[in-house]
PDB file of N, CA and C in Angstrom:
ATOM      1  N   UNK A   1       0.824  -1.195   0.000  1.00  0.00           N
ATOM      2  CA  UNK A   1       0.000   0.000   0.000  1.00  0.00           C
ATOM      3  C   UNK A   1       0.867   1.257   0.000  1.00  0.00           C
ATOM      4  N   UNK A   2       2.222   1.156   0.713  1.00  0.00           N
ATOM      5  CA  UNK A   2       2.813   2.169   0.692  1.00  0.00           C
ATOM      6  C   UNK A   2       3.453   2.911  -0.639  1.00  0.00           C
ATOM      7  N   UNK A   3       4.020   1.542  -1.167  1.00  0.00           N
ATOM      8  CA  UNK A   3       4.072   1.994  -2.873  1.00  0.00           C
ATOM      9  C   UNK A   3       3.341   2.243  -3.913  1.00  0.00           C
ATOM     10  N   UNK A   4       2.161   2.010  -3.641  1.00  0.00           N
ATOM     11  CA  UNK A   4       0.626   1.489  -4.671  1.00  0.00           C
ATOM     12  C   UNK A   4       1.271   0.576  -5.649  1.00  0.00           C
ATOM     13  N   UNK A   5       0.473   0.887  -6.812  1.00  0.00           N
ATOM     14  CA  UNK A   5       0.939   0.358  -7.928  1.00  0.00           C
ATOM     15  C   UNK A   5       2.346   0.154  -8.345  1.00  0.00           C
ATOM     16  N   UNK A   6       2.650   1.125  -7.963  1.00  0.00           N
ATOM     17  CA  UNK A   6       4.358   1.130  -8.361  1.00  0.00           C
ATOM     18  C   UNK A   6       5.538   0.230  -8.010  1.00  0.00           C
ATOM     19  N   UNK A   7       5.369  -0.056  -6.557  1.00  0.00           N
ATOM     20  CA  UNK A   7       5.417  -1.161  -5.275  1.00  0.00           C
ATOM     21  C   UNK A   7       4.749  -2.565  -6.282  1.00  0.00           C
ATOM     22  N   UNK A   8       3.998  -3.316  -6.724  1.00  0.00           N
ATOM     23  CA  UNK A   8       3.459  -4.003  -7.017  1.00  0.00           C
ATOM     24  C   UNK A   8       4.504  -4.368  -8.458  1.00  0.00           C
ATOM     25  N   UNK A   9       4.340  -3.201  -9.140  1.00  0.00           N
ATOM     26  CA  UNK A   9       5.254  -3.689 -10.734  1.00  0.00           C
ATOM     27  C   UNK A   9       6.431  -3.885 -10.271  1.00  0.00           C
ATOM     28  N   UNK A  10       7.164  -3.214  -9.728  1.00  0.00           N
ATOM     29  CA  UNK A  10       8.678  -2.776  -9.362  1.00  0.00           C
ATOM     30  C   UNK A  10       8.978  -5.010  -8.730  1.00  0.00           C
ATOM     31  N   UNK A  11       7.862  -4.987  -7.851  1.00  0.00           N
ATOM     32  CA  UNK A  11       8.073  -6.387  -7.063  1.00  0.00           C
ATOM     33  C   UNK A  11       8.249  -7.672  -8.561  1.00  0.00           C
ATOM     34  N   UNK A  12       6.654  -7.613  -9.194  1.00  0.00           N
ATOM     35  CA  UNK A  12       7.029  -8.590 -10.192  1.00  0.00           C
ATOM     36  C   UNK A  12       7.572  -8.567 -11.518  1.00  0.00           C
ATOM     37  N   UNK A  13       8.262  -7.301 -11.726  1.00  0.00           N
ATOM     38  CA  UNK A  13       9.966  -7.130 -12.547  1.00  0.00           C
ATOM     39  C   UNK A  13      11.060  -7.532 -12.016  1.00  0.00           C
ATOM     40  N   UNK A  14      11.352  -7.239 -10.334  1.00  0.00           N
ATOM     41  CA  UNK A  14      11.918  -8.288 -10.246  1.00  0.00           C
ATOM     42  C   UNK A  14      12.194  -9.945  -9.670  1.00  0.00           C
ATOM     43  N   UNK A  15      10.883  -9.800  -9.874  1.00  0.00           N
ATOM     44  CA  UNK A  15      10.643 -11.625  -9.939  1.00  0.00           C
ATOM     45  C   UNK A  15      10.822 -12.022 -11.188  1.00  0.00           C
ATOM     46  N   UNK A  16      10.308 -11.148 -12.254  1.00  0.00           N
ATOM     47  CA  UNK A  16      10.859 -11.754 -13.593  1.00  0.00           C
ATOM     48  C   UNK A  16      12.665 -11.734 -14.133  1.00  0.00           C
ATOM     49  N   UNK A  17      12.859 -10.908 -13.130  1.00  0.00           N
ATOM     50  CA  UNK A  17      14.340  -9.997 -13.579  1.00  0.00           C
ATOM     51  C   UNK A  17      15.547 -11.455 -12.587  1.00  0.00           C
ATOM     52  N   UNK A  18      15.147 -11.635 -11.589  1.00  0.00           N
ATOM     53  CA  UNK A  18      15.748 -12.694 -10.885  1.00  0.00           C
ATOM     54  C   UNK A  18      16.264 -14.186 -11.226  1.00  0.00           C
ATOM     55  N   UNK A  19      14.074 -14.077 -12.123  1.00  0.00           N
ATOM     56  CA  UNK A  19      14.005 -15.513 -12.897  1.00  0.00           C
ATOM     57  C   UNK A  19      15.190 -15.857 -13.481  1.00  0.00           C
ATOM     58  N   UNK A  20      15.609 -14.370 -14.714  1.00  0.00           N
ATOM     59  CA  UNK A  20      16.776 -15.141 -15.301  1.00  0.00           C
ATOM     60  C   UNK A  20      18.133 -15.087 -14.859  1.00  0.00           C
ATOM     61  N   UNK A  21      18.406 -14.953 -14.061  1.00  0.00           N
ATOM     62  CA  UNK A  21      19.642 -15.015 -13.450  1.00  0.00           C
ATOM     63  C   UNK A  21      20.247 -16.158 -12.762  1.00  0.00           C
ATOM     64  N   UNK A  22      21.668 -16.224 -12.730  1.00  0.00           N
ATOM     65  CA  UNK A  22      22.162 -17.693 -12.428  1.00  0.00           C
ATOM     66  C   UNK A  22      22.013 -17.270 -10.869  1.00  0.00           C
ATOM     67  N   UNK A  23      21.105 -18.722 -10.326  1.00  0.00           N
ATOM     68  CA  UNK A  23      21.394 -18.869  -8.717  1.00  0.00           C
ATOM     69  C   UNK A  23      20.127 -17.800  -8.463  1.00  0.00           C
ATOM     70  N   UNK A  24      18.989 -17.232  -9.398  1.00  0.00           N
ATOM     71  CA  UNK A  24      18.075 -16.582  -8.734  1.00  0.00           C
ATOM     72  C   UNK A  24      18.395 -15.255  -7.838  1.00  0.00           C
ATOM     73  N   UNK A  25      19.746 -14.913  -8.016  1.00  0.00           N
ATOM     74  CA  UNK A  25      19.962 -13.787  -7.217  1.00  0.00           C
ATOM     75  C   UNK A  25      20.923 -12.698  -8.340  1.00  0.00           C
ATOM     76  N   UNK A  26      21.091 -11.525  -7.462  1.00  0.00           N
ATOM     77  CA  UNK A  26      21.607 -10.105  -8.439  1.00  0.00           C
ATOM     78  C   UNK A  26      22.092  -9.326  -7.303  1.00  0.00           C
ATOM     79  N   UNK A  27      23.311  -8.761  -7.664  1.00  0.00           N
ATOM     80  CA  UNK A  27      24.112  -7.387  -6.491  1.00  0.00           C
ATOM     81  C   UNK A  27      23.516  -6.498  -6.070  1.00  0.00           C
ATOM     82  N   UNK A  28      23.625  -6.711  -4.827  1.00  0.00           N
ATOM     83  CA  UNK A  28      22.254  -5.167  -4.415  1.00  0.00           C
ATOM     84  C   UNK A  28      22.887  -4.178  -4.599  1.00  0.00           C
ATOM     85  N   UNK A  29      24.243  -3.706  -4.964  1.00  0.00           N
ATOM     86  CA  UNK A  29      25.256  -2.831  -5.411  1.00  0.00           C
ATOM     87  C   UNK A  29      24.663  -2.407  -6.584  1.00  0.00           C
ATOM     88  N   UNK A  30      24.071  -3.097  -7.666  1.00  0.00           N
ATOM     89  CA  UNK A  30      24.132  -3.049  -8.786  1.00  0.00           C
ATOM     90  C   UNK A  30      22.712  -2.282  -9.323  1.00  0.00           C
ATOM     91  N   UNK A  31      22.047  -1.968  -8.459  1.00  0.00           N
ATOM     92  CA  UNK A  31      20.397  -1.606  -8.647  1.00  0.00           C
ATOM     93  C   UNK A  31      20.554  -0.073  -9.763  1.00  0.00           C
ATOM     94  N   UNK A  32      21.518   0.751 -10.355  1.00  0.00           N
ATOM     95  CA  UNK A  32      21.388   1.438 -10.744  1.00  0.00           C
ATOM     96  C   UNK A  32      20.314   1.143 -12.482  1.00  0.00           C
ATOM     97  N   UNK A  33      21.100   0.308 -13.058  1.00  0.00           N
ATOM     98  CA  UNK A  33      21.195  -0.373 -14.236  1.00  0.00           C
ATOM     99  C   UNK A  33      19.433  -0.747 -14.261  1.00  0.00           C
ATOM    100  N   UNK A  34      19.078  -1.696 -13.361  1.00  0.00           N
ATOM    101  CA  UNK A  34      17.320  -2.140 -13.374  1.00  0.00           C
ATOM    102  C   UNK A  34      16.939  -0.998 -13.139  1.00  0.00           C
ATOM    103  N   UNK A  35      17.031   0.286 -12.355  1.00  0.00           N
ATOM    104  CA  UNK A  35      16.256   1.366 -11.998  1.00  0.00           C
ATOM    105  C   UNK A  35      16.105   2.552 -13.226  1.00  0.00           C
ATOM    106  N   UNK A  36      17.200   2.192 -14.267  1.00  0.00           N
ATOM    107  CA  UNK A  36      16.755   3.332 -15.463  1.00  0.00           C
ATOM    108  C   UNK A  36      16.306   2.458 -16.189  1.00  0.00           C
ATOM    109  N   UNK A  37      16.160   0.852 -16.757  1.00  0.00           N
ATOM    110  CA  UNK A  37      15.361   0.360 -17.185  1.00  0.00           C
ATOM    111  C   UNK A  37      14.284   0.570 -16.905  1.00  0.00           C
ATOM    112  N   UNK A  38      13.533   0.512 -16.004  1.00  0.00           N
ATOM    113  CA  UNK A  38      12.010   0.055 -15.236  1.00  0.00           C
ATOM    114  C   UNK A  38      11.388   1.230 -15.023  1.00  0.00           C
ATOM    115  N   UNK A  39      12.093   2.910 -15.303  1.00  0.00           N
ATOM    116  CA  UNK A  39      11.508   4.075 -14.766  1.00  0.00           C
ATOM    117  C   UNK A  39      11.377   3.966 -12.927  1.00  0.00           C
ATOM    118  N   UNK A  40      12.544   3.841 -12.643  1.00  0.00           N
ATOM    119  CA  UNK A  40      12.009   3.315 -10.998  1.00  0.00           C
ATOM    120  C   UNK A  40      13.607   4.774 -10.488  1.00  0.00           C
ATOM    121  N   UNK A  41      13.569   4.468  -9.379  1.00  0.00           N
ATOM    122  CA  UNK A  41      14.768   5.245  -8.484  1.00  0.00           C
ATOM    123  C   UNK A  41      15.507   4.425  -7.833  1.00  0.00           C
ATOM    124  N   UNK A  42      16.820   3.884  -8.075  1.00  0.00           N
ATOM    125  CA  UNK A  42      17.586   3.093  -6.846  1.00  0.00           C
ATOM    126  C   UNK A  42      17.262   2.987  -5.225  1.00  0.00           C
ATOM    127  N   UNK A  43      16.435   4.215  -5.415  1.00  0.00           N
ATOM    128  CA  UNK A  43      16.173   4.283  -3.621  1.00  0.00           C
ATOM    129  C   UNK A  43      14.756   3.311  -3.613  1.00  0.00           C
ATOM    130  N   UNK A  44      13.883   3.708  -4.447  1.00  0.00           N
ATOM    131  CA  UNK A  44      12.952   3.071  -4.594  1.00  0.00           C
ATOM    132  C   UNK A  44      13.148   1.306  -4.495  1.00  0.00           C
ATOM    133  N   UNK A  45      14.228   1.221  -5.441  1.00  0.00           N
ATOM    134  CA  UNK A  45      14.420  -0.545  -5.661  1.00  0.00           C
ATOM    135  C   UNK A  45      14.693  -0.994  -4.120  1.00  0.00           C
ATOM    136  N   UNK A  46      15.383   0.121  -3.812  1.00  0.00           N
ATOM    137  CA  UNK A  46      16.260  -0.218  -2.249  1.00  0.00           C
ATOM    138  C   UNK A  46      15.244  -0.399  -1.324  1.00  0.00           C
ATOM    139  N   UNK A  47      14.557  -0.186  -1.090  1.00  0.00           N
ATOM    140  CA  UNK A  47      13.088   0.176  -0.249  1.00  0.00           C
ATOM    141  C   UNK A  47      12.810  -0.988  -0.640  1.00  0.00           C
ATOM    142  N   UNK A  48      11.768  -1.372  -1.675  1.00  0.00           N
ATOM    143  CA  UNK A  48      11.465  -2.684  -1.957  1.00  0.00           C
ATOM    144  C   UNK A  48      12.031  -3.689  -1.320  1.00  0.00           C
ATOM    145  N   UNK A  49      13.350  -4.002  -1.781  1.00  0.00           N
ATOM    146  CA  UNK A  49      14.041  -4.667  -1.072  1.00  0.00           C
ATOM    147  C   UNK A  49      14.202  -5.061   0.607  1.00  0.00           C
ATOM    148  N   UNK A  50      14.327  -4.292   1.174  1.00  0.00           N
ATOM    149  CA  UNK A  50      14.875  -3.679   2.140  1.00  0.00           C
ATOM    150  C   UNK A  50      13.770  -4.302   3.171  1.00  0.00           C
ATOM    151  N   UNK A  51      12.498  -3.457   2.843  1.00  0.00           N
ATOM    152  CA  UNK A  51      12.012  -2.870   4.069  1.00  0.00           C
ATOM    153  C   UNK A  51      10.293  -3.965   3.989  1.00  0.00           C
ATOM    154  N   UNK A  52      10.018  -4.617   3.209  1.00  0.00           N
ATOM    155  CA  UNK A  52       9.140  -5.530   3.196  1.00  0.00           C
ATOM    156  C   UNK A  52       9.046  -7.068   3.409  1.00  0.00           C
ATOM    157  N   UNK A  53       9.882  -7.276   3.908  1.00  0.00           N
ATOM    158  CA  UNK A  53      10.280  -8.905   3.739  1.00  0.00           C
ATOM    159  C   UNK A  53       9.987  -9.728   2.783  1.00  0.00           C
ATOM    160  N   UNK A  54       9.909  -9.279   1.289  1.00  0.00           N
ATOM    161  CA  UNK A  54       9.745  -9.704   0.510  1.00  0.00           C
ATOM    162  C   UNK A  54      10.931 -10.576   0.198  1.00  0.00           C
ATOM    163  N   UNK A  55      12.298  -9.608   0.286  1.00  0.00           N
ATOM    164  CA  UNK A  55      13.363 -10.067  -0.393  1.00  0.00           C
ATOM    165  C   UNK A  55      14.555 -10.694   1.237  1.00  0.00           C
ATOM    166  N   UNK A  56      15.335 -11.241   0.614  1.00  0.00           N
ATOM    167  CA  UNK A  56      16.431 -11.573   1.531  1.00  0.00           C
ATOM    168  C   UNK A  56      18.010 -11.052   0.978  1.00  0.00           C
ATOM    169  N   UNK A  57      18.673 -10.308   1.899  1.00  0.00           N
ATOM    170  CA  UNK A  57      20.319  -9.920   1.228  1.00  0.00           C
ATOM    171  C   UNK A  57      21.189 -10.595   2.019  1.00  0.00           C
ATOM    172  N   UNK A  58      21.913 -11.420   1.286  1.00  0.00           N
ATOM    173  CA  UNK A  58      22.776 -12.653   1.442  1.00  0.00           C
ATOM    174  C   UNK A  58      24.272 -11.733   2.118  1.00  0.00           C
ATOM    175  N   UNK A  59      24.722 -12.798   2.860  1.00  0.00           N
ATOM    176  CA  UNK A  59      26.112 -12.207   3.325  1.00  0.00           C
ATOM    177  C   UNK A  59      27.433 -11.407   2.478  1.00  0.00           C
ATOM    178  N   UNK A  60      27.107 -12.037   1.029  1.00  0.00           N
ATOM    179  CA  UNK A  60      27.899 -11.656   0.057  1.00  0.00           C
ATOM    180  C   UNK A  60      27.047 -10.933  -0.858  1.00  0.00           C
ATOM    181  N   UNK A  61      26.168  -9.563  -0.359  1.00  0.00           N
ATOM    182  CA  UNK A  61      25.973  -8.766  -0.952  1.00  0.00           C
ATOM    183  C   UNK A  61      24.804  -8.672  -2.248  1.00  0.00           C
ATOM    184  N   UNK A  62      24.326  -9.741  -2.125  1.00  0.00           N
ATOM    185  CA  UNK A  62      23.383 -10.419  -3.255  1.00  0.00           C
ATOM    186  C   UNK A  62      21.862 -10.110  -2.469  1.00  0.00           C
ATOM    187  N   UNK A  63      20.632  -9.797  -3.363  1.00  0.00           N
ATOM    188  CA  UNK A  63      19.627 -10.144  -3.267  1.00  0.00           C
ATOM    189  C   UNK A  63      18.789 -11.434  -3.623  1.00  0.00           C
ATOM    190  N   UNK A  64      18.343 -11.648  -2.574  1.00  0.00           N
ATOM    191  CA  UNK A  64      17.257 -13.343  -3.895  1.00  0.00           C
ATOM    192  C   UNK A  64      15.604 -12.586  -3.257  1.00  0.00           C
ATOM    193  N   UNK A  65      14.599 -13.485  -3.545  1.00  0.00           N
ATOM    194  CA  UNK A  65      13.239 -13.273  -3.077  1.00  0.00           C
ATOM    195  C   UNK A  65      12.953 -14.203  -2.563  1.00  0.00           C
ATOM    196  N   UNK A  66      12.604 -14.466  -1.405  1.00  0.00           N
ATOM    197  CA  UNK A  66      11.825 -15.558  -0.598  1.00  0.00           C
ATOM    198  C   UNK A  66      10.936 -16.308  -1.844  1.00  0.00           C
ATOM    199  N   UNK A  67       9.708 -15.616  -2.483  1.00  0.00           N
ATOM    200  CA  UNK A  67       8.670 -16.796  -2.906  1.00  0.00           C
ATOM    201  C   UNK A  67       9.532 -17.034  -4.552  1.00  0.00           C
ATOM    202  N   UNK A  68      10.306 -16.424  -4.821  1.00  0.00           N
ATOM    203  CA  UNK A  68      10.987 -17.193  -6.065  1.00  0.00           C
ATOM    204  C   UNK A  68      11.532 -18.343  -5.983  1.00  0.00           C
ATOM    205  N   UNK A  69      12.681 -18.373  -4.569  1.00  0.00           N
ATOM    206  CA  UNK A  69      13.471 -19.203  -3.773  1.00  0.00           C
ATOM    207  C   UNK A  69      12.715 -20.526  -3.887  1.00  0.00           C
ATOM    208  N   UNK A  70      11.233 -20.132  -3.079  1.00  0.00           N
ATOM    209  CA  UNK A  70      10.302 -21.572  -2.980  1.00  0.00           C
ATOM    210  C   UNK A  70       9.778 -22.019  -4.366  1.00  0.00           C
ATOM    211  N   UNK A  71       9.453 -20.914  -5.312  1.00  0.00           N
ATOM    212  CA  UNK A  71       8.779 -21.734  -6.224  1.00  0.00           C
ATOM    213  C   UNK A  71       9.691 -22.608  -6.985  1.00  0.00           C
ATOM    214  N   UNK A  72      10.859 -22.099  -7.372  1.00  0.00           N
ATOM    215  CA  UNK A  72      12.154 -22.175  -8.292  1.00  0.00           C
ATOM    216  C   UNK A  72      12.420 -23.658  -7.671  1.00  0.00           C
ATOM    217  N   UNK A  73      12.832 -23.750  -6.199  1.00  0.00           N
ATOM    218  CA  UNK A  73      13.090 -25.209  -5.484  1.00  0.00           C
ATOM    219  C   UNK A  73      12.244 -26.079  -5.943  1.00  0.00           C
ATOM    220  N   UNK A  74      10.900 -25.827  -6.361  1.00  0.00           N
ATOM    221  CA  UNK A  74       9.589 -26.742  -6.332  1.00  0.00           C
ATOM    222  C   UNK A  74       9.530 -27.058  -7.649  1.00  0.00           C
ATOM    223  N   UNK A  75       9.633 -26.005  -8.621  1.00  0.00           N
ATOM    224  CA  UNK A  75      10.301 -26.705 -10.162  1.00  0.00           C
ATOM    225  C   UNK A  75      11.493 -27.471 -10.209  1.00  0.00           C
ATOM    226  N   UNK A  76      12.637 -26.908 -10.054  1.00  0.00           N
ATOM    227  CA  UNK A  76      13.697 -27.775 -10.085  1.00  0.00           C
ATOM    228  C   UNK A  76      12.994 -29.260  -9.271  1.00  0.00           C
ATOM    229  N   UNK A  77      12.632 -29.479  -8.058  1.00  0.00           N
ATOM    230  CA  UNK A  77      12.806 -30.831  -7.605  1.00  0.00           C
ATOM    231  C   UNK A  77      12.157 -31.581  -8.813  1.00  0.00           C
ATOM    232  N   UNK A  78      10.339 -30.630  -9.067  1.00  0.00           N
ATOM    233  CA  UNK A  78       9.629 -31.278 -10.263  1.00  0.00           C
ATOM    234  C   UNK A  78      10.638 -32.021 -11.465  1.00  0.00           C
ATOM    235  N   UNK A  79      11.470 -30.797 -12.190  1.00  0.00           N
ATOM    236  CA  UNK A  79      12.231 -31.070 -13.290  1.00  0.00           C
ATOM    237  C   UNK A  79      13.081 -32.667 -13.092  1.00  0.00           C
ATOM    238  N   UNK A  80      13.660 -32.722 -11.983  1.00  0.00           N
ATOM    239  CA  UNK A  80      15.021 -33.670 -11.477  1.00  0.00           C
ATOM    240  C   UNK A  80      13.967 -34.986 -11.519  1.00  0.00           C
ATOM    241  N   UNK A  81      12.662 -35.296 -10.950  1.00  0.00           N
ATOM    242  CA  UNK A  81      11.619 -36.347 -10.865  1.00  0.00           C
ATOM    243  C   UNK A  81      11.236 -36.514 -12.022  1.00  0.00           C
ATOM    244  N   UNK A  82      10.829 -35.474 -13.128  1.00  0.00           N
ATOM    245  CA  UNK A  82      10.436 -35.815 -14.673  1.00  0.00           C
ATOM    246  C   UNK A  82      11.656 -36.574 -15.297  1.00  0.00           C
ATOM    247  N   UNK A  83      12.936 -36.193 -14.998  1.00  0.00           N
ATOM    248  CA  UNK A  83      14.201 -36.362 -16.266  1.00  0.00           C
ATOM    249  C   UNK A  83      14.921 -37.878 -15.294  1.00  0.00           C
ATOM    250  N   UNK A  84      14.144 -38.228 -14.166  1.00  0.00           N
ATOM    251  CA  UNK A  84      15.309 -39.410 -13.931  1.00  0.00           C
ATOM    252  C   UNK A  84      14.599 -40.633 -14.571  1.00  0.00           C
ATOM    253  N   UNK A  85      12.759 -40.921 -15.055  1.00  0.00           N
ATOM    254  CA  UNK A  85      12.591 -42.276 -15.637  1.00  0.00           C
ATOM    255  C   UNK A  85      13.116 -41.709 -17.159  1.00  0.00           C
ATOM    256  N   UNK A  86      13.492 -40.808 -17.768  1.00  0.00           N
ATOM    257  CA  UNK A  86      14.046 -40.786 -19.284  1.00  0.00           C
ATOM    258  C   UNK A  86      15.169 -41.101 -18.727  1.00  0.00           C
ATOM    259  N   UNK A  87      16.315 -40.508 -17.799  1.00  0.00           N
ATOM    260  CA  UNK A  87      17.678 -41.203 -17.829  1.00  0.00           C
ATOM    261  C   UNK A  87      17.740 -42.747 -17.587  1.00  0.00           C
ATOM    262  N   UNK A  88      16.737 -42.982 -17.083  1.00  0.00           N
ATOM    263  CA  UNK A  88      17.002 -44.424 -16.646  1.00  0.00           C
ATOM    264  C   UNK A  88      16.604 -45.245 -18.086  1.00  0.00           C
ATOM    265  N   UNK A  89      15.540 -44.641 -19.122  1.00  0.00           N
ATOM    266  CA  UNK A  89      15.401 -45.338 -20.393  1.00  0.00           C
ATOM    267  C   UNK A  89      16.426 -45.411 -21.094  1.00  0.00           C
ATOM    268  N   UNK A  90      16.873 -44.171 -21.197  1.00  0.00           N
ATOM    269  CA  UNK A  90      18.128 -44.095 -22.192  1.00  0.00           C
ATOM    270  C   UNK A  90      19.336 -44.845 -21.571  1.00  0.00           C
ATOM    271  N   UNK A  91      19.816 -45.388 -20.485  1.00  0.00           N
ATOM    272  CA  UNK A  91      20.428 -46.150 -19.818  1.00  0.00           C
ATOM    273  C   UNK A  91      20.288 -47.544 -20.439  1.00  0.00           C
ATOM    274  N   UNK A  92      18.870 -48.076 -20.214  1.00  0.00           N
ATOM    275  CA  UNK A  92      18.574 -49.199 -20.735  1.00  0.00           C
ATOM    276  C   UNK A  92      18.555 -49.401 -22.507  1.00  0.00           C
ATOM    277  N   UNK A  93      18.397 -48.060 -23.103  1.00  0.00           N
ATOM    278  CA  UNK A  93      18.463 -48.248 -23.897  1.00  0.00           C
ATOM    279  C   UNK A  93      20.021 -48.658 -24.719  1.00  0.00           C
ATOM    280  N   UNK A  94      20.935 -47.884 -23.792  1.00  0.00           N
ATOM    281  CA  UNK A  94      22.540 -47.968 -24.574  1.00  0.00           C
ATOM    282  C   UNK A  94      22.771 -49.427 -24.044  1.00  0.00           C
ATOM    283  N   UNK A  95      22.223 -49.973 -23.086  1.00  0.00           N
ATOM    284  CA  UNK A  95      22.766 -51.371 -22.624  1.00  0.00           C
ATOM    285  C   UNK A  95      22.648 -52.275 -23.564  1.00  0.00           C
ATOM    286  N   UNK A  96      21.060 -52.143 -24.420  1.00  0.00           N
ATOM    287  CA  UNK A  96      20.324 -53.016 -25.272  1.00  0.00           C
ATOM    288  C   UNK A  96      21.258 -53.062 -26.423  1.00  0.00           C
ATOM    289  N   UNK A  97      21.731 -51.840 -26.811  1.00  0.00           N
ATOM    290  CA  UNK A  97      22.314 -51.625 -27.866  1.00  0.00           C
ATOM    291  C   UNK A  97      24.002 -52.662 -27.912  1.00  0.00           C
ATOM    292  N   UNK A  98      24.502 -52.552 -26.550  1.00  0.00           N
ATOM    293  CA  UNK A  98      25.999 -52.776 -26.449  1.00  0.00           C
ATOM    294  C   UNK A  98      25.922 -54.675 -26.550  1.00  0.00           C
ATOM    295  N   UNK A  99      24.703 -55.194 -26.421  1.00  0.00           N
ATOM    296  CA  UNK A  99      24.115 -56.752 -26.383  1.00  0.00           C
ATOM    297  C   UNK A  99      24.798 -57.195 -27.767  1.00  0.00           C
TER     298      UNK A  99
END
């Protein structure tokens, strides 16, 4: 409420902005660069960050987001459970072959 709308986009840009990043996280040093993209203010990003418990800042200076963290874990485990009965086919399959 404190941000309105602005607070709201700013949050799921960077949930999308996180998405692609290796390890789900980005330099909280670095907020200049997303803030003239997005029409936003570094102080603004900083706030976001900061002051809602939305986000978490890691010992080494990094931001991640709590509900990215969870969803991202909950795909990956998904992904690792879809791709182990194909590894295990293609396993059986090179065995069949080496017969």
């Amino acid at each position: 409420a404190e941000m309105k709308c602005m607070g709201i986009g700013l949050y799921i840009q960077m949930i999308l902005f996180l998405r692609r990043q290796q390890e789900y996280k980005h330099d909280f040093n670095e907020l200049d660069l997303l803030a003239e993209q997005w029409g936003a203010t570094v102080e603004n990003l900083q706030h976001l960050i900061k002051d809602f418990n939305l986000f978490v800042i890691t010992e080494d200076g990094y931001f991640r987001c709590l509900y990215l963290d969870e969803v991202m874990g909950y795909q990956n485990k998904l992904s690792e459970q879809r791709a182990a009965p194909v590894a295990k086919a293609e396993e059986a399959a090179r065995k069949r072959l080496r017969k």
